[in-house]
N, C-alpha and C. Protein backbone atom coordinates (compact mmCIF):
# COMPACT_ATOMS: atom_id res chain seq x y z
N UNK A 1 -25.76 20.38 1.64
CA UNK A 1 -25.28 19.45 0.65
C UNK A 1 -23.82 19.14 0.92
N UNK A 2 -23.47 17.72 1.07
CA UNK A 2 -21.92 17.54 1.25
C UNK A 2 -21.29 17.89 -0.22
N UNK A 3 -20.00 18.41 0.23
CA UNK A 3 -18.67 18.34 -1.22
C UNK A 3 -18.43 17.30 -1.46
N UNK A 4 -18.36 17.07 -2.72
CA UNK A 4 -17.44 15.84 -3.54
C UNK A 4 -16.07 15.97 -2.57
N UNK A 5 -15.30 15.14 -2.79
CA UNK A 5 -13.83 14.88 -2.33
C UNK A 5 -13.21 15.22 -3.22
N UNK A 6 -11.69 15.84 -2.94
CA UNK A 6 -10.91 16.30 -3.87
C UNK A 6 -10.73 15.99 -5.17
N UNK A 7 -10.50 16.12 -5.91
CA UNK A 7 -10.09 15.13 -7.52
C UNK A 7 -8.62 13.97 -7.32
N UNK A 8 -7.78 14.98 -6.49
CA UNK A 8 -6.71 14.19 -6.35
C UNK A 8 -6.76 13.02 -4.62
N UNK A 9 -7.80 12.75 -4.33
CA UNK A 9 -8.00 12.44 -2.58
C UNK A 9 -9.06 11.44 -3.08
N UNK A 10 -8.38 10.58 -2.39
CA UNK A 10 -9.85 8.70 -2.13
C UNK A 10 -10.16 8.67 -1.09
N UNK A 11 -11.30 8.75 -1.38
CA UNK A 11 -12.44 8.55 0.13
C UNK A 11 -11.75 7.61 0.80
N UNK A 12 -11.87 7.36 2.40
CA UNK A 12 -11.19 6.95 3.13
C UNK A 12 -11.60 5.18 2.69
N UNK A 13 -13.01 5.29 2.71
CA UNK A 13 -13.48 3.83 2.56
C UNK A 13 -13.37 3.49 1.13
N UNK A 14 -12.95 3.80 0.46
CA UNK A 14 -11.96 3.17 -0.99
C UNK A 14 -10.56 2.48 -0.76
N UNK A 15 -9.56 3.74 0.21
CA UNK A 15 -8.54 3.28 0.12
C UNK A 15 -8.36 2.11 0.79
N UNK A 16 -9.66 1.73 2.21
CA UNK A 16 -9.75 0.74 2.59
C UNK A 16 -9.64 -0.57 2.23
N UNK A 17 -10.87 -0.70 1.06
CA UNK A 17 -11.20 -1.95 -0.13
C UNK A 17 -10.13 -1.92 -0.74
N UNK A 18 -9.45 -1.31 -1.07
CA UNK A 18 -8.53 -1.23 -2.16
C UNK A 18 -7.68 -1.98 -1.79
N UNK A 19 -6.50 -1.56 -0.46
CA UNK A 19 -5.62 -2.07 0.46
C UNK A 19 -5.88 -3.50 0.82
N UNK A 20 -7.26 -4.39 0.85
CA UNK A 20 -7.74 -5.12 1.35
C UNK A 20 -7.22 -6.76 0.07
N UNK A 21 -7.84 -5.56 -1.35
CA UNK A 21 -7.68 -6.54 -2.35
C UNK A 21 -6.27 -6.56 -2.85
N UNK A 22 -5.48 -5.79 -2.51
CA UNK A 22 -4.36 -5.38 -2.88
C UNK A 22 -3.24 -6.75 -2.04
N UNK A 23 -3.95 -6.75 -1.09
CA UNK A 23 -2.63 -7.63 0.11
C UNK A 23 -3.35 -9.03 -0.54
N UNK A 24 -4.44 -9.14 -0.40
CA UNK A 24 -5.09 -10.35 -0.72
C UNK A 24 -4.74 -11.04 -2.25
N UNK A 25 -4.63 -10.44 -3.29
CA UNK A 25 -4.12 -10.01 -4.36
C UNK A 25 -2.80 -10.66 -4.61
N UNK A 26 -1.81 -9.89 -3.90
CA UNK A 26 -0.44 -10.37 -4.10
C UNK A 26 -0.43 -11.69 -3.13
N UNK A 27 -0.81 -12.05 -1.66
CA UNK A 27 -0.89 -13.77 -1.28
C UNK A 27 -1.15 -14.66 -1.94
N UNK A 28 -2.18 -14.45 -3.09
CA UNK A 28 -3.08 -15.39 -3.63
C UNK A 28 -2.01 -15.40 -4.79
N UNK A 29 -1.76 -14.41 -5.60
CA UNK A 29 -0.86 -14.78 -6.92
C UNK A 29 0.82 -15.34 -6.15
N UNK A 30 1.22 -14.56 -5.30
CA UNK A 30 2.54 -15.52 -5.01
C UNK A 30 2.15 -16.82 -4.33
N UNK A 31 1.22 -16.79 -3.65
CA UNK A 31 0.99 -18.14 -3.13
C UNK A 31 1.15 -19.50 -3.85
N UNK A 32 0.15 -19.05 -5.01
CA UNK A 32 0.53 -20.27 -6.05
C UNK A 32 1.79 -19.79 -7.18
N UNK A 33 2.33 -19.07 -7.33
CA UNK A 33 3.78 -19.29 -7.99
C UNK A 33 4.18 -20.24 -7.16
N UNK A 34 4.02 -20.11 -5.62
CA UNK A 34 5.01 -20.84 -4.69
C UNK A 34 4.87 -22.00 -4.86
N UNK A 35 3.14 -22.55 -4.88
CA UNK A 35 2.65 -23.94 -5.03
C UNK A 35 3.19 -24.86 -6.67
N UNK A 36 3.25 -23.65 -7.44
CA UNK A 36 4.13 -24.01 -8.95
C UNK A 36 5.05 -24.12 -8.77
N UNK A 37 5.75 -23.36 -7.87
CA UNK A 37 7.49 -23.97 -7.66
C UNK A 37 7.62 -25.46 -6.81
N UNK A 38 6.65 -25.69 -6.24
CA UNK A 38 6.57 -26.67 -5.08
C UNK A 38 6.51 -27.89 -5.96
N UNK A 39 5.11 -28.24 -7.04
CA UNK A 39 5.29 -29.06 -8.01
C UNK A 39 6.08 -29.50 -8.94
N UNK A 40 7.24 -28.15 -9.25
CA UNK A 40 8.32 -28.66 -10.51
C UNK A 40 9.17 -28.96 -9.36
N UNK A 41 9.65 -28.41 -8.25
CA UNK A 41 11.06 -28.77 -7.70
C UNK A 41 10.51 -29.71 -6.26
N UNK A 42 9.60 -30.07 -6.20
CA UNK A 42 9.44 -30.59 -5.13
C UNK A 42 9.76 -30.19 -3.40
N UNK A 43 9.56 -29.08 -3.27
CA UNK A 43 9.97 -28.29 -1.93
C UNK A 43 8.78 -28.45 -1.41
N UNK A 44 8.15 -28.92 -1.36
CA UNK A 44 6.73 -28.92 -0.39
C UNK A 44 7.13 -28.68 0.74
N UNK A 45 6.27 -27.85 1.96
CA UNK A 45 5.33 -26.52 1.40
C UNK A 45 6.14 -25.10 1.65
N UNK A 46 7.90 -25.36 1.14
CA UNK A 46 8.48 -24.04 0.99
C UNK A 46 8.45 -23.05 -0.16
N UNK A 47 8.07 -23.39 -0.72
CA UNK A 47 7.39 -22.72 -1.94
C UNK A 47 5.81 -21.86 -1.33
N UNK A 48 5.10 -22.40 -0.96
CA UNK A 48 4.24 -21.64 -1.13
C UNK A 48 4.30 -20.80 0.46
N UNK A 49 4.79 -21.33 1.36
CA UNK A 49 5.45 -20.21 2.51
C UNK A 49 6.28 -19.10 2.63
N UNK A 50 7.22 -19.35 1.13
CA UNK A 50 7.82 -17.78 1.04
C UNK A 50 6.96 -16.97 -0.16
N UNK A 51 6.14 -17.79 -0.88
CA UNK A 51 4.79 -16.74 -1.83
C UNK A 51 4.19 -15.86 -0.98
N UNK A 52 3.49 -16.55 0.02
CA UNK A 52 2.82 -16.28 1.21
C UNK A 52 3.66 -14.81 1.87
N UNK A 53 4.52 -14.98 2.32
CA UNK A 53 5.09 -14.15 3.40
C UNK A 53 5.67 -12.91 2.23
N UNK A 54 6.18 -13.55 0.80
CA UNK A 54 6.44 -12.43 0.00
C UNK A 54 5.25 -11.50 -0.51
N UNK A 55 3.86 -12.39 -0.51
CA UNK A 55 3.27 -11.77 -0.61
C UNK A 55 2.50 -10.68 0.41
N UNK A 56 2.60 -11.00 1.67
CA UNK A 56 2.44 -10.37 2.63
C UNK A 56 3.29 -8.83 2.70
N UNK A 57 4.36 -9.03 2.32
CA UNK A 57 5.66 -8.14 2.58
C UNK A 57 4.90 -7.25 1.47
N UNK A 58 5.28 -7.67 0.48
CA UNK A 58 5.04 -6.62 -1.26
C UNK A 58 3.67 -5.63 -1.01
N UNK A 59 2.73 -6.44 -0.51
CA UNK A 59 1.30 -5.91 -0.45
C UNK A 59 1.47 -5.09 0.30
N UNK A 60 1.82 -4.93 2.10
CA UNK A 60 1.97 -4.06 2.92
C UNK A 60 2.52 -2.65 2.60
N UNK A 61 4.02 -3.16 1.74
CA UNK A 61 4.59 -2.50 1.07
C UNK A 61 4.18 -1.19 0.40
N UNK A 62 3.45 -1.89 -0.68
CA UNK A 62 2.72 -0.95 -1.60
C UNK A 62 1.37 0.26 -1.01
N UNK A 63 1.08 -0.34 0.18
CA UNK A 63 0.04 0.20 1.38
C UNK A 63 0.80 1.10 1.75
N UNK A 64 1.77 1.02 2.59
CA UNK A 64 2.46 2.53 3.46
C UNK A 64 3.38 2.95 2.74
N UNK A 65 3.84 2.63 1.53
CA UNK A 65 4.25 3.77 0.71
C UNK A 65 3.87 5.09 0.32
N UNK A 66 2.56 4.79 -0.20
CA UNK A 66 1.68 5.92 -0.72
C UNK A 66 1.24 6.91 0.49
N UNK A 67 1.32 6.29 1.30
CA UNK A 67 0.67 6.88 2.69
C UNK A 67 2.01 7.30 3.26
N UNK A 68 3.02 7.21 3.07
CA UNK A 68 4.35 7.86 3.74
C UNK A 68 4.36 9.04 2.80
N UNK A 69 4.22 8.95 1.38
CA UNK A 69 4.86 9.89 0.81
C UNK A 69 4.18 10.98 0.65
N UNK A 70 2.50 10.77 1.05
CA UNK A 70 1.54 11.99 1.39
C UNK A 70 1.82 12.35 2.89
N UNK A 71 2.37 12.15 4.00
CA UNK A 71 2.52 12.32 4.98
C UNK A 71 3.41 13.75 5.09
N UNK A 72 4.54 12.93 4.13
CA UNK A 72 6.09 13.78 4.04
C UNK A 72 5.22 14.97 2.86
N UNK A 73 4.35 14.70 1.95
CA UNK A 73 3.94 16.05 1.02
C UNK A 73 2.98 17.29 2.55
N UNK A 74 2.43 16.44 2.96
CA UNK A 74 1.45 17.11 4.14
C UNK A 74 2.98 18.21 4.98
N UNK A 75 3.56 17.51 5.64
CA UNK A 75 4.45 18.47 6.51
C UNK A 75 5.09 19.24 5.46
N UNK A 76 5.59 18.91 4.34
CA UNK A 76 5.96 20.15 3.80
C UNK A 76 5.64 21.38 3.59
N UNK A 77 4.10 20.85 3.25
CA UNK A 77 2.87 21.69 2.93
C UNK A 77 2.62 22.52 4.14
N UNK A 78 2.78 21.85 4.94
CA UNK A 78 2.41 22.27 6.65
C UNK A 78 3.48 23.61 6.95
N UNK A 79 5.30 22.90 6.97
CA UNK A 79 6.20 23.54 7.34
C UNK A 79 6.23 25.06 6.09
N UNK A 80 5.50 24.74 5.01
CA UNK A 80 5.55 25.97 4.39
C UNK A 80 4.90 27.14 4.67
N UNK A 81 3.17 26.65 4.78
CA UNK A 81 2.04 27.94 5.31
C UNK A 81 3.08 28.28 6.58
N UNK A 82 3.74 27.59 7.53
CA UNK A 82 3.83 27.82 8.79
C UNK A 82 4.90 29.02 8.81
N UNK A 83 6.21 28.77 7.83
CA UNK A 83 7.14 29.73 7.46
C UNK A 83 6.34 31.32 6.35
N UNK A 84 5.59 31.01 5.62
CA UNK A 84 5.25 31.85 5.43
C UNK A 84 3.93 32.61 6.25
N UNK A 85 3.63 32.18 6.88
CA UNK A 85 3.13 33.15 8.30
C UNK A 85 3.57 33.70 9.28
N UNK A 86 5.06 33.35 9.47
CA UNK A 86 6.01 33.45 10.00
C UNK A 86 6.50 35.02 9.62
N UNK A 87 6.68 34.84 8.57
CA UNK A 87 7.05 36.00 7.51
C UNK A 87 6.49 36.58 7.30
N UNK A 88 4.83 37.23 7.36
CA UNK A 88 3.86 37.92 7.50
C UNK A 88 3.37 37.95 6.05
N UNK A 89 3.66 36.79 5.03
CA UNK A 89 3.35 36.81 3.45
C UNK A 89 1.43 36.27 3.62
């Protein structure tokens, strides 16, 4: 019988979908702020090229954050068992 996954850990193919709707998510909502800014001020199509690319940026963003800051919890975690085996605890 396989284990459930941690309580605190997302299956790999969650964080996948997730990441997917997440980037897609923020293009689509800044996209059209951009296209709303484009209609009141008339910037066609610089408005919706920096939605676009802001939304690109923000989304990515929010992706390797979470994943940096479990990286940096992992080696800590790592550099700790490693010192305390070190130490014969």
């Amino acid at each position: 019988m396989s284990e459930p996954p941690p309580k605190n850990k997302t299956p790999i193919s969650n964080r996948g979908v997730s990441a997917g709707f997440e980037i897609a998510g923020a293009v689509a909502v800044l996209s059209l702020l951009g296209y709303w800014f484009d209609s009141k001020l008339n910037t066609s199509p610089w408005g919706i090229i920096v939605g676009a690319v802001t939304g690109i940026v923000g989304g990515l963003y929010n992706i390797v954050r979470p994943a940096v800051l479990q990286m940096l919890r992992d080696n800590a975690s790592r550099q700790k068992q490693d010192q305390n085996k070190k130490n014969g605890h």
